[in-house]
PDB file of N, CA and C in Angstrom:
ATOM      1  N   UNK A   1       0.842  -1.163   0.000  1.00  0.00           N
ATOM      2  CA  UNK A   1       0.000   0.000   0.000  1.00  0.00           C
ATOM      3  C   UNK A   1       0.896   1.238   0.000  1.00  0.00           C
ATOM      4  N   UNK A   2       0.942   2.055  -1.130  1.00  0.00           N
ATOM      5  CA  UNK A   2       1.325   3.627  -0.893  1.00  0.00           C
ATOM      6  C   UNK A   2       0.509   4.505  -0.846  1.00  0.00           C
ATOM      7  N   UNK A   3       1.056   5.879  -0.541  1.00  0.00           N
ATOM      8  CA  UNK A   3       0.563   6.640  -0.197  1.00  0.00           C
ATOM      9  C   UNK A   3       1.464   7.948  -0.511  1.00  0.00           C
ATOM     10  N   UNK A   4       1.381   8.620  -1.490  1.00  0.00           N
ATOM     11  CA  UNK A   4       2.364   9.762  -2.137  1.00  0.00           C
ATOM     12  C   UNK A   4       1.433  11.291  -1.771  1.00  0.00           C
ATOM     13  N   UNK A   5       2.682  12.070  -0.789  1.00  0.00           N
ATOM     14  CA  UNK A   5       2.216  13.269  -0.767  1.00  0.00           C
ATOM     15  C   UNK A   5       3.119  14.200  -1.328  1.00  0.00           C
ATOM     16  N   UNK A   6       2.034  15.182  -2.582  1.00  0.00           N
ATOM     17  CA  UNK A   6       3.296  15.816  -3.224  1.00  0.00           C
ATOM     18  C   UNK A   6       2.566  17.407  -2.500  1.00  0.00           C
ATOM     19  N   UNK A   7       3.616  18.505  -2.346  1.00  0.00           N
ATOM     20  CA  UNK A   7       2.963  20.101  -2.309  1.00  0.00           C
ATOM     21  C   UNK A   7       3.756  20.637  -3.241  1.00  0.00           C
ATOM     22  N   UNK A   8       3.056  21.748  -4.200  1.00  0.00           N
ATOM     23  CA  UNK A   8       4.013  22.431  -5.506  1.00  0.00           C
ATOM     24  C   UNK A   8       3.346  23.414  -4.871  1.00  0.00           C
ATOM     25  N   UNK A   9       4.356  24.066  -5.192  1.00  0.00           N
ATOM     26  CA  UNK A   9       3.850  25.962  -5.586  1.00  0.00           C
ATOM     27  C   UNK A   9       4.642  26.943  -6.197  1.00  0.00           C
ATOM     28  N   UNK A  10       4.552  28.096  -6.635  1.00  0.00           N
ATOM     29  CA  UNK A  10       4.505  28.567  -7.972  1.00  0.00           C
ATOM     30  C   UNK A  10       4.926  29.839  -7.492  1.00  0.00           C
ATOM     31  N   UNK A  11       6.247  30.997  -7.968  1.00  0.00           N
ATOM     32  CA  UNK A  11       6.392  31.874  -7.054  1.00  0.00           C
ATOM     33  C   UNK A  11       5.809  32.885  -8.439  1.00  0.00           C
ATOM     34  N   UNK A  12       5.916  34.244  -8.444  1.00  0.00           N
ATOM     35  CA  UNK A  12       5.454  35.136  -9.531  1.00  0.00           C
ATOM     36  C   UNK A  12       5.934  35.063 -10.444  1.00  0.00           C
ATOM     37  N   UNK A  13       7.345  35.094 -10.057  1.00  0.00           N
ATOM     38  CA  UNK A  13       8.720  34.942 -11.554  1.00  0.00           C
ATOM     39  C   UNK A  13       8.732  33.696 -11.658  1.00  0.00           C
ATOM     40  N   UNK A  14       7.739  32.346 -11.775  1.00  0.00           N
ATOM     41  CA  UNK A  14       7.770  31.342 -12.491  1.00  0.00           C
ATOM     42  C   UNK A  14       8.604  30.655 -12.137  1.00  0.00           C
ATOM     43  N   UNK A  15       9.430  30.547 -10.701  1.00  0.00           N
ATOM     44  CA  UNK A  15       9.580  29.566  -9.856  1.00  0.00           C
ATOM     45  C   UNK A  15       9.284  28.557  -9.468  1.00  0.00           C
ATOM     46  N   UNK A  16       9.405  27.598  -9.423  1.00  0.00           N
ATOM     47  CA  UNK A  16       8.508  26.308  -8.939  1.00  0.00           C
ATOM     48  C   UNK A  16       9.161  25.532  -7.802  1.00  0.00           C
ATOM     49  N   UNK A  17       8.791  25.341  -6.968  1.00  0.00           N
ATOM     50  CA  UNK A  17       9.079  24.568  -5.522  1.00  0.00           C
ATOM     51  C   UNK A  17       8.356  23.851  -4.963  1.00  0.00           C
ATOM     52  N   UNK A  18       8.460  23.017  -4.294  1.00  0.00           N
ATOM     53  CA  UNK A  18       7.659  22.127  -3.256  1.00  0.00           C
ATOM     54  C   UNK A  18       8.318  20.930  -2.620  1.00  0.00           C
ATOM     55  N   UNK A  19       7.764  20.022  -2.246  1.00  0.00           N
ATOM     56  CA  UNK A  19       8.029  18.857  -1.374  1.00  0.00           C
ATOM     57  C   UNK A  19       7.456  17.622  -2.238  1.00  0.00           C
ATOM     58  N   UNK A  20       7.915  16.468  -2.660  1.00  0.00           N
ATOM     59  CA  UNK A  20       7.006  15.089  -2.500  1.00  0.00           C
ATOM     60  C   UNK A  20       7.788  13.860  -1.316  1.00  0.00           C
ATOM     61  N   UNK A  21       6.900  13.031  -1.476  1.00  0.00           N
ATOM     62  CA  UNK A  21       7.086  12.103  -0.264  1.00  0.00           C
ATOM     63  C   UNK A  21       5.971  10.639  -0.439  1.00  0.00           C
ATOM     64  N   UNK A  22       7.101   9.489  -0.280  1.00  0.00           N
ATOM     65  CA  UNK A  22       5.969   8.376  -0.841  1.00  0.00           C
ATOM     66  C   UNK A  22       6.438   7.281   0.239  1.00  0.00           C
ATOM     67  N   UNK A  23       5.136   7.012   0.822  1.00  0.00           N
ATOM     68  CA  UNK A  23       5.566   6.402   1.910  1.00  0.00           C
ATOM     69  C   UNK A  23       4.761   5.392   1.382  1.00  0.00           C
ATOM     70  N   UNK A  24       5.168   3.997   2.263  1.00  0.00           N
ATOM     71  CA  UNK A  24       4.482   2.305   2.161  1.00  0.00           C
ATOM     72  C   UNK A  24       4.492   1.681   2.791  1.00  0.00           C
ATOM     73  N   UNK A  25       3.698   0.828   3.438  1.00  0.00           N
ATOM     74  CA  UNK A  25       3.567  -0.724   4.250  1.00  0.00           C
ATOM     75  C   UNK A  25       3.164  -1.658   3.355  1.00  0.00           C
ATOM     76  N   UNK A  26       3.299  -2.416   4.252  1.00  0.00           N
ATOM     77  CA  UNK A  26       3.052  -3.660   3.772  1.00  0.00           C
ATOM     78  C   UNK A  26       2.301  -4.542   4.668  1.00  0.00           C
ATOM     79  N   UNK A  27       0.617  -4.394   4.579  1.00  0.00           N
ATOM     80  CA  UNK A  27      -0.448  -4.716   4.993  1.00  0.00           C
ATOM     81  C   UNK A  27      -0.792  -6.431   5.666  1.00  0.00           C
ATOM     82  N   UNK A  28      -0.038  -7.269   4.421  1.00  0.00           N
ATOM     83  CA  UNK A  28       0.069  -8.305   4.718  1.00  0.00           C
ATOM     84  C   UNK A  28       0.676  -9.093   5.376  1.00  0.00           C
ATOM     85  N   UNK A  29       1.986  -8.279   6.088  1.00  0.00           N
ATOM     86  CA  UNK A  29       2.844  -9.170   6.713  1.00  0.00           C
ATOM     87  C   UNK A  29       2.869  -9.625   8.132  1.00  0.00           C
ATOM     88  N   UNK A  30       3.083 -10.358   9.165  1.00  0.00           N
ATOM     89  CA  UNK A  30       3.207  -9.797  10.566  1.00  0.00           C
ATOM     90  C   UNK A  30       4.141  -9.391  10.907  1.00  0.00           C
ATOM     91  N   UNK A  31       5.141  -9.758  10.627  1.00  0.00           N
ATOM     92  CA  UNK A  31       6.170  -8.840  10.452  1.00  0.00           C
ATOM     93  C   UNK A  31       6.659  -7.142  10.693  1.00  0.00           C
ATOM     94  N   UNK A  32       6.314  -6.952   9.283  1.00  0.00           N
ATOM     95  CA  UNK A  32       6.125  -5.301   9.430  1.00  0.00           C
ATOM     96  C   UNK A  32       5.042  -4.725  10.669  1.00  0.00           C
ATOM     97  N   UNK A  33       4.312  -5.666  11.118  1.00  0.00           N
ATOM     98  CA  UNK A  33       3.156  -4.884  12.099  1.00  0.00           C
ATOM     99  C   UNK A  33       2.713  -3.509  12.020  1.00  0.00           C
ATOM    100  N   UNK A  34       2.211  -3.137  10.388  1.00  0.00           N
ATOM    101  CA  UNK A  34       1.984  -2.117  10.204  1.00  0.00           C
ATOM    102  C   UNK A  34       2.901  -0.709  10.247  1.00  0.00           C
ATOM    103  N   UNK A  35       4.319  -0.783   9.989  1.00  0.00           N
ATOM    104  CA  UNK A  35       5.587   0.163  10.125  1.00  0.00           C
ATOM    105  C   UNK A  35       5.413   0.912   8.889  1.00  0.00           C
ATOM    106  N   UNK A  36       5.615   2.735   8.709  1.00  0.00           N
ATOM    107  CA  UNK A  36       5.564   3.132   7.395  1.00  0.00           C
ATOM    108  C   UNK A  36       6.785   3.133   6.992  1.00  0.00           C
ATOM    109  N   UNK A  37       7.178   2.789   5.781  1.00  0.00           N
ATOM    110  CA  UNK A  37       8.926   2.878   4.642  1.00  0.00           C
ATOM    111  C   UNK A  37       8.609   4.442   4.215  1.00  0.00           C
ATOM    112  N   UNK A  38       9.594   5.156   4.426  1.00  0.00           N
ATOM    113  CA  UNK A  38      10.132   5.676   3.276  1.00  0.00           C
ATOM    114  C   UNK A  38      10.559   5.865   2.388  1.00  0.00           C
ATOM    115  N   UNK A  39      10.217   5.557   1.042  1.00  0.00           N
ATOM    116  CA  UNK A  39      10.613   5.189  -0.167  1.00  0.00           C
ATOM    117  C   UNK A  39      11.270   6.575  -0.596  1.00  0.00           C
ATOM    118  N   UNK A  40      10.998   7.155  -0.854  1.00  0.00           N
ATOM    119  CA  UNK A  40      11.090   8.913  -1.181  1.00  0.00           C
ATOM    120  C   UNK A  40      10.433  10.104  -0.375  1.00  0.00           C
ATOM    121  N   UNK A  41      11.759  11.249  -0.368  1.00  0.00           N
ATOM    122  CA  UNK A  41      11.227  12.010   0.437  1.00  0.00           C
ATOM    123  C   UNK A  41      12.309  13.478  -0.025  1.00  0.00           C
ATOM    124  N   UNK A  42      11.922  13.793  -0.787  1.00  0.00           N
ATOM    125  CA  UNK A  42      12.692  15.427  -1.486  1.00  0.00           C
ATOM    126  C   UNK A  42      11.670  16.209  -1.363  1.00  0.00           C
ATOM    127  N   UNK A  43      12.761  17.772  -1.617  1.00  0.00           N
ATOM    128  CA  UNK A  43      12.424  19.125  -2.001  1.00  0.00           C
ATOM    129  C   UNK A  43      13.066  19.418  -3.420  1.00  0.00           C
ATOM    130  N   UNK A  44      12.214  20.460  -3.786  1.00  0.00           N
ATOM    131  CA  UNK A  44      12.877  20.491  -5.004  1.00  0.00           C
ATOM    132  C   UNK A  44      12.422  22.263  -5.567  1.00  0.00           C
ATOM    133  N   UNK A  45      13.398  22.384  -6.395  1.00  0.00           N
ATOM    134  CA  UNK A  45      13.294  23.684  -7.070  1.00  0.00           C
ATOM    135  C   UNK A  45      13.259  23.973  -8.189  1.00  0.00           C
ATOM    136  N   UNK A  46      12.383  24.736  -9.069  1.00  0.00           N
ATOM    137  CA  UNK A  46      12.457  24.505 -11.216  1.00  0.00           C
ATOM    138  C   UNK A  46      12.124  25.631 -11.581  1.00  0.00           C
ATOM    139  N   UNK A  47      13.294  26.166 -11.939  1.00  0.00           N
ATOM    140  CA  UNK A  47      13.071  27.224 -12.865  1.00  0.00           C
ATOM    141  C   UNK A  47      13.748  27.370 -14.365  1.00  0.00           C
ATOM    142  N   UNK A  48      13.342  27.771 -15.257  1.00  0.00           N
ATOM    143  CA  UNK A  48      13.342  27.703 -16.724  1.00  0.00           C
ATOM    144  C   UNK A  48      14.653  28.607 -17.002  1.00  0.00           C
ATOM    145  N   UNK A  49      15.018  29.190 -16.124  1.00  0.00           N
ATOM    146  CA  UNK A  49      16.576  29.692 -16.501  1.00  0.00           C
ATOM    147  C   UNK A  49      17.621  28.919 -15.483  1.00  0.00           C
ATOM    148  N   UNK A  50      17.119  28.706 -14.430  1.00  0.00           N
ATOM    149  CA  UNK A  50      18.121  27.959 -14.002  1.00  0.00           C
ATOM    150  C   UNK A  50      18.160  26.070 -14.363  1.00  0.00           C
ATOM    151  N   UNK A  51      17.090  25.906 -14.491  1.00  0.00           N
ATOM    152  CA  UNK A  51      16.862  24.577 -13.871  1.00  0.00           C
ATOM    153  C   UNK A  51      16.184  23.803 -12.553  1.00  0.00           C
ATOM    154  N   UNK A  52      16.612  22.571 -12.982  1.00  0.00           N
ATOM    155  CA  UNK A  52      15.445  21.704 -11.472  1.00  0.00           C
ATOM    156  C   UNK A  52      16.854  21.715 -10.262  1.00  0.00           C
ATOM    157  N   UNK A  53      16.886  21.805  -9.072  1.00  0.00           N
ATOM    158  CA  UNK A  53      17.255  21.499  -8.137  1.00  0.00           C
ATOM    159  C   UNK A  53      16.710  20.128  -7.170  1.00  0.00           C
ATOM    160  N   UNK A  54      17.560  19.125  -6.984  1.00  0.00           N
ATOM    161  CA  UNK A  54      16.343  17.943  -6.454  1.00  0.00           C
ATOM    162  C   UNK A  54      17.153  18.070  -5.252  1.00  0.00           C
ATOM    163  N   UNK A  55      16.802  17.937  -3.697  1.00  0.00           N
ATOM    164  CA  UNK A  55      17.841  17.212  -2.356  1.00  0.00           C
ATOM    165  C   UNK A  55      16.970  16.764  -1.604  1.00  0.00           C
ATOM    166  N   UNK A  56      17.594  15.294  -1.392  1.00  0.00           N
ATOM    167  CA  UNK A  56      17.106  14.423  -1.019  1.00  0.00           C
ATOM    168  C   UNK A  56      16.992  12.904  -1.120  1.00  0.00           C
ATOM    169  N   UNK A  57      15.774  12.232  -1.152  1.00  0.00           N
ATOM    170  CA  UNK A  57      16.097  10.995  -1.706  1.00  0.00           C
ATOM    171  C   UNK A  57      15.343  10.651  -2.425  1.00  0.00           C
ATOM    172  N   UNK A  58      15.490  10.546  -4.197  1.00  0.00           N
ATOM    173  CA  UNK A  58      14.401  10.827  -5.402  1.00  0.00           C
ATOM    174  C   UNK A  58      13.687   9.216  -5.212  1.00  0.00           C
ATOM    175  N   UNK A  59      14.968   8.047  -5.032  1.00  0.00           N
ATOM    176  CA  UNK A  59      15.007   6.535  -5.394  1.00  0.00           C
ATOM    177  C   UNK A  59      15.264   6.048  -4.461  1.00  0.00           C
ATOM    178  N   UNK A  60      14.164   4.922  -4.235  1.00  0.00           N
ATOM    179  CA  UNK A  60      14.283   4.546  -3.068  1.00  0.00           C
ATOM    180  C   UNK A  60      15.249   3.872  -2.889  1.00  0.00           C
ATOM    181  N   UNK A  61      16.111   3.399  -1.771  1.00  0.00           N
ATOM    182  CA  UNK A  61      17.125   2.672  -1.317  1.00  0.00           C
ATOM    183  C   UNK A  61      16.791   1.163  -2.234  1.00  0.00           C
ATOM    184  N   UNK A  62      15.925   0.459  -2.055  1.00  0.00           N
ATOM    185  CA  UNK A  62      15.953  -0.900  -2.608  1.00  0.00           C
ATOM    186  C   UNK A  62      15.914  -0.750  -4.166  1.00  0.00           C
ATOM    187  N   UNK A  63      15.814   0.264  -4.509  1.00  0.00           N
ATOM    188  CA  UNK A  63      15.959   0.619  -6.131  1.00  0.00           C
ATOM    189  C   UNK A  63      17.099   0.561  -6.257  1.00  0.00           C
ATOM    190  N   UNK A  64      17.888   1.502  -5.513  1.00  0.00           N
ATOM    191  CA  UNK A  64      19.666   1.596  -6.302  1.00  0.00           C
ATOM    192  C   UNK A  64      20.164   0.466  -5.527  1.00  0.00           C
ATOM    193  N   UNK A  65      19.686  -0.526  -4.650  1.00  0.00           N
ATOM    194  CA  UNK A  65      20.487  -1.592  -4.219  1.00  0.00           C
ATOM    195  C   UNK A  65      19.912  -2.918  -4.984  1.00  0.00           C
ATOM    196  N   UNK A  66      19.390  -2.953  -6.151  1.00  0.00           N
ATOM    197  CA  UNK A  66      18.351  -3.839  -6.515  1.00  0.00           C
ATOM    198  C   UNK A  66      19.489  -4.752  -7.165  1.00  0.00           C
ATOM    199  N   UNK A  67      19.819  -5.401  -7.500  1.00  0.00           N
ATOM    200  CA  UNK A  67      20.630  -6.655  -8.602  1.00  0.00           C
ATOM    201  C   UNK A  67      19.925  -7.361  -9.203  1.00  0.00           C
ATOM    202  N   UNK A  68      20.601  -7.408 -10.338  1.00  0.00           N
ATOM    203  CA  UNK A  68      18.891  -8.359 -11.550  1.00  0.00           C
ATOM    204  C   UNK A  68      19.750  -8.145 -13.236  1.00  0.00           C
ATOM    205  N   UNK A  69      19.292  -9.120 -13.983  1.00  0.00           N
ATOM    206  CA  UNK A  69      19.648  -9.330 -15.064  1.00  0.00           C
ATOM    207  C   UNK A  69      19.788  -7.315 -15.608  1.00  0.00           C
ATOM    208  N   UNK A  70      19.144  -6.651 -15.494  1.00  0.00           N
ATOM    209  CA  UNK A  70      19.279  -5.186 -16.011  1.00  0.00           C
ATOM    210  C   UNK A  70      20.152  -4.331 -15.500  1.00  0.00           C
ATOM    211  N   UNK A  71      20.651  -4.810 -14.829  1.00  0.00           N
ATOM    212  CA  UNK A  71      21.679  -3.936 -13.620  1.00  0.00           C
ATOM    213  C   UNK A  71      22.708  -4.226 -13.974  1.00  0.00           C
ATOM    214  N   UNK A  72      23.154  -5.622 -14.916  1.00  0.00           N
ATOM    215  CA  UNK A  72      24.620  -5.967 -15.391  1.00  0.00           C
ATOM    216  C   UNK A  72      25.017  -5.071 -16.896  1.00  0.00           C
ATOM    217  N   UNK A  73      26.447  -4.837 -17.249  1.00  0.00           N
ATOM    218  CA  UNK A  73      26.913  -4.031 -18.222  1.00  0.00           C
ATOM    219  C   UNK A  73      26.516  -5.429 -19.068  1.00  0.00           C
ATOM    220  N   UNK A  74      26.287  -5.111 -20.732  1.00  0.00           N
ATOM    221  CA  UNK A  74      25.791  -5.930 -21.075  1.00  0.00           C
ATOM    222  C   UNK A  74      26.316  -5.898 -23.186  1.00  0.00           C
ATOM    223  N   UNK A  75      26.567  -6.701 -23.434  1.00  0.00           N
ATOM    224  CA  UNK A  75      27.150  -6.240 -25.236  1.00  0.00           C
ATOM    225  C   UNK A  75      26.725  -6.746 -26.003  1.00  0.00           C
ATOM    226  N   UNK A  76      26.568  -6.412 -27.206  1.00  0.00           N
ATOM    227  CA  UNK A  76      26.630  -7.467 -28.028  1.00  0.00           C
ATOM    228  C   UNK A  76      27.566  -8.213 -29.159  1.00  0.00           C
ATOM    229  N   UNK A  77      28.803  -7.522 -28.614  1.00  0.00           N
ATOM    230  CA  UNK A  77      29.968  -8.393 -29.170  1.00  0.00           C
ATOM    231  C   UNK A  77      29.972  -7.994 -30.824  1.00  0.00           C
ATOM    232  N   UNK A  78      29.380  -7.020 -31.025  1.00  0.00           N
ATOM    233  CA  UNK A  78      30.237  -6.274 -32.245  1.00  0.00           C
ATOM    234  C   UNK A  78      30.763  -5.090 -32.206  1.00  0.00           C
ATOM    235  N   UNK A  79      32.023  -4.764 -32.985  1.00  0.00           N
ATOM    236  CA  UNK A  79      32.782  -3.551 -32.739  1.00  0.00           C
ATOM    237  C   UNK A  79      32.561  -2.899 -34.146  1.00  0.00           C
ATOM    238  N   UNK A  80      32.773  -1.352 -33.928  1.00  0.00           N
ATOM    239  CA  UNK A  80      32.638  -0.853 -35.346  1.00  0.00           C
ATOM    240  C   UNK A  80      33.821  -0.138 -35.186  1.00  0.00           C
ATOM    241  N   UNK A  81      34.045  -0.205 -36.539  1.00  0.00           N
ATOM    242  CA  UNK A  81      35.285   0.652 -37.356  1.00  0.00           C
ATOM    243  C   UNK A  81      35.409   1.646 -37.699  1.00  0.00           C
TER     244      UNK A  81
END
């Protein structure tokens, strides 16, 4: 079960800022006994001359620690000239 809270807002000069945040349990387990994860939890900043500013944590931890056939460097054993 998630549950994503985002806040944006908008300054005059076309600023953009806010918060998101995506939290989860896991309903079924006994285990977890109902504990919330933090999956993600940034601030962030976007503006059209500067750019996005992200700090924080966009990906959740078990994302960038994940291992799996897609995560390996991978070729196909032809070279070009």
């Amino acid at each position: 079960c998630c549950l994503f809270i985002n806040a944006n807002f908008k300054t005059n000069s076309d600023l953009k800022y806010g918060i998101a945040t995506k939290l989860e349990t896991e309903l079924s387990s006994d285990q977890n006994r109902g504990r919330l994860d933090i999956d993600q939890a940034f601030v962030f900043a976007d503006s059209e001359n500067y750019g996005k500013l992200e700090f924080g944590n966009a990906i959740a931890v078990n994302q960038k620690m994940k291992v799996g056939p897609a995560a390996f460097v991978r070729g196909n054993g032809v070279s070009v000239q």
